[in-house]
C-alpha atoms as a PDB file:
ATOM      1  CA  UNK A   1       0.000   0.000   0.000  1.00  0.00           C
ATOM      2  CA  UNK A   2       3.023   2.537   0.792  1.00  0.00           C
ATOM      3  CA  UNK A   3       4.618   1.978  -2.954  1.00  0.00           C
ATOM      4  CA  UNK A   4       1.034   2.517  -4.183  1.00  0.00           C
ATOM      5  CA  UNK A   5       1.094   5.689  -2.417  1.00  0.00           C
ATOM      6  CA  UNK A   6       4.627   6.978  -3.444  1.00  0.00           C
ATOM      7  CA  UNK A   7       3.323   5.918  -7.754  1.00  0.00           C
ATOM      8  CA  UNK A   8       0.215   8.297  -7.203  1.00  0.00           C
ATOM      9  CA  UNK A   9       2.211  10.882  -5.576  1.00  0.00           C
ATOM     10  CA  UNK A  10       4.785  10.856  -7.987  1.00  0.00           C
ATOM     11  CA  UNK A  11       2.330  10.567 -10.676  1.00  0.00           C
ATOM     12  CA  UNK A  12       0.182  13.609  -9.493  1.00  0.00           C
ATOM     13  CA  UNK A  13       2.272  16.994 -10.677  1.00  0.00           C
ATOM     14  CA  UNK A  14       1.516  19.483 -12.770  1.00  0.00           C
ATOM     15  CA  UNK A  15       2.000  19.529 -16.514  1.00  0.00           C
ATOM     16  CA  UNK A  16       5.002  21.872 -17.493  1.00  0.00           C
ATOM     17  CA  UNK A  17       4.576  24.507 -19.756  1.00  0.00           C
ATOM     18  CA  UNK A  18       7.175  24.663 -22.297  1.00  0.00           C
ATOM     19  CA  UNK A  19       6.394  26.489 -25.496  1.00  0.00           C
ATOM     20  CA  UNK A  20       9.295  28.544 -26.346  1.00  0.00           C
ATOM     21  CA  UNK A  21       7.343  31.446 -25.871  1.00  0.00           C
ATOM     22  CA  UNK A  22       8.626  33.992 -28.209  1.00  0.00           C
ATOM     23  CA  UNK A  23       7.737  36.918 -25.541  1.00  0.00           C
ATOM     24  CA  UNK A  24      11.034  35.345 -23.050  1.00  0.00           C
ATOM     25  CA  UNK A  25      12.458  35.608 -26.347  1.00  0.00           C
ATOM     26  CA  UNK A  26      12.042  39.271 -26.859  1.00  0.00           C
ATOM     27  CA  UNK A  27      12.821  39.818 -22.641  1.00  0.00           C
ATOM     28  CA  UNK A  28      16.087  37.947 -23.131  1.00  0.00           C
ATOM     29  CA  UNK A  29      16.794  40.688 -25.779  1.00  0.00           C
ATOM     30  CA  UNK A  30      15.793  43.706 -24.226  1.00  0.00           C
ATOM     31  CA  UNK A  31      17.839  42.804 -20.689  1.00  0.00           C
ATOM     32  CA  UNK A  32      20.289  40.308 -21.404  1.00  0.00           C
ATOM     33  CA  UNK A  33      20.848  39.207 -17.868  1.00  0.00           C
ATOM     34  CA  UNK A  34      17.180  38.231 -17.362  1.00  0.00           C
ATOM     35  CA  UNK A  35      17.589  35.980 -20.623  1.00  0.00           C
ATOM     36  CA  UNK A  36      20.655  34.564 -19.456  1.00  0.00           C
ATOM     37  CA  UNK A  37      19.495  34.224 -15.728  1.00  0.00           C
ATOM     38  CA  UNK A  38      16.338  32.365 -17.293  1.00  0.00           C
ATOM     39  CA  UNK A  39      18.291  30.174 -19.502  1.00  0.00           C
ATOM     40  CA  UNK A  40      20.430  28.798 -16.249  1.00  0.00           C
ATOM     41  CA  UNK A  41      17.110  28.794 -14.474  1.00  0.00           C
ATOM     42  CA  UNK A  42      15.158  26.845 -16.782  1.00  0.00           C
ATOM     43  CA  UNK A  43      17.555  24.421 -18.756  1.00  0.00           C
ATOM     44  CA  UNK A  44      16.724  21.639 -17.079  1.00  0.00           C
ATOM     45  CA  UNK A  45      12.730  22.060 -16.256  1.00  0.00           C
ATOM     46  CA  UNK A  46      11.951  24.032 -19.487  1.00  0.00           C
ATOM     47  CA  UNK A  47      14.136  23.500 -22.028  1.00  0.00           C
ATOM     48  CA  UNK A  48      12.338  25.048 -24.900  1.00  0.00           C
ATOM     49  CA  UNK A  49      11.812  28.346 -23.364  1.00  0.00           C
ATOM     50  CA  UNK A  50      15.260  28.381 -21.705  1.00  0.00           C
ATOM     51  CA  UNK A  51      16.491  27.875 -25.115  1.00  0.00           C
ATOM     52  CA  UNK A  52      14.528  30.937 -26.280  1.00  0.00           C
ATOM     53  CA  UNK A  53      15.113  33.316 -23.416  1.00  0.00           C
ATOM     54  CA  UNK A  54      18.818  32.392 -23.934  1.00  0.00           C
ATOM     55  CA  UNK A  55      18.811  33.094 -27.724  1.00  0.00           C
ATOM     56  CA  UNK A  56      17.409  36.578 -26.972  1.00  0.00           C
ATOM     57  CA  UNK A  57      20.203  36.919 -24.878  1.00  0.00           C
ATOM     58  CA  UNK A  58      22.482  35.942 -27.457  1.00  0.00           C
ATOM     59  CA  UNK A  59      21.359  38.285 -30.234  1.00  0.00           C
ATOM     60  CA  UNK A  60      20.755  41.207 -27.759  1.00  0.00           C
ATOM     61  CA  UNK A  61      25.044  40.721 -26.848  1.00  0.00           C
ATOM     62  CA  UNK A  62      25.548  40.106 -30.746  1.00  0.00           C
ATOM     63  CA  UNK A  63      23.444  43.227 -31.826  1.00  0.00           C
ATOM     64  CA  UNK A  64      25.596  45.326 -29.364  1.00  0.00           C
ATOM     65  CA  UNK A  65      28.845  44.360 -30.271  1.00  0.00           C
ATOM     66  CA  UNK A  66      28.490  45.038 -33.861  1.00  0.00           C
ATOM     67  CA  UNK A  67      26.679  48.203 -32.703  1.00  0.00           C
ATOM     68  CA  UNK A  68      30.550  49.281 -31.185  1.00  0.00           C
ATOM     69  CA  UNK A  69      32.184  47.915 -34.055  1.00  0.00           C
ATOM     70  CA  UNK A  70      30.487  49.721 -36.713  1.00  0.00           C
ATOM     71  CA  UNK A  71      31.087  53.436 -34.685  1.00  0.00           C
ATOM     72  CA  UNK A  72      34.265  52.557 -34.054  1.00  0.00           C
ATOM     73  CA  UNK A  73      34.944  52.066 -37.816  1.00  0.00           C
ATOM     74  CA  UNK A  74      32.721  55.400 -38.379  1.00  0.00           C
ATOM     75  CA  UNK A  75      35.107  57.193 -35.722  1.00  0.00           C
ATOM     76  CA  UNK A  76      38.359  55.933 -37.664  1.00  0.00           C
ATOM     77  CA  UNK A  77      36.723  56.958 -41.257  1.00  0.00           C
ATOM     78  CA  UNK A  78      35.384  60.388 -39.699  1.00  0.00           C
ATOM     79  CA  UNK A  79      38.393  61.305 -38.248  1.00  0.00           C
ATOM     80  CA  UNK A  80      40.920  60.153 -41.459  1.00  0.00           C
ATOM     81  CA  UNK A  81      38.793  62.113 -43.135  1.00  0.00           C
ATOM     82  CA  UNK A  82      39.104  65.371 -41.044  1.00  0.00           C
ATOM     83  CA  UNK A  83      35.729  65.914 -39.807  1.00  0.00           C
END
């Protein structure tokens, strides 16, 4: 009767929700910490949706890098040219 017990208890949770909801998405790339935070967070419980909260996160760093990149090329062409 205990093991019977322990199944139904064990059998009795929740459903997760994992969707890969494209609005952790769009968080993870408007604050990358929160996406990244999520992704560590959720890898293992909610894979999907720690996989899109982490992607955010991943464009949002990409996006700002070649943000500096391209002004710092401006600045160098500006500035050879005398401006």
């Amino acid at each position: 009767m205990d093991e019977m017990n322990k199944n139904f208890m064990s059998n009795n949770t929740a459903p997760v929700n994992d969707n890969g909801g494209f609005l952790w998405g769009l968080l993870g790339c408007c604050i990358p910490i929160v996406g990244l935070v999520l992704f560590l967070v959720w890898k293992d419980q909610k894979p999907r949706t720690a996989k899109a909260a982490g992607i955010g996160a991943l464009v949002s760093v990409i996006i700002g890098i070649l943000w500096y990149v391209v002004m710092f090329i401006l600045g160098i062409g500006l500035a050879a040219a005398g401006m």
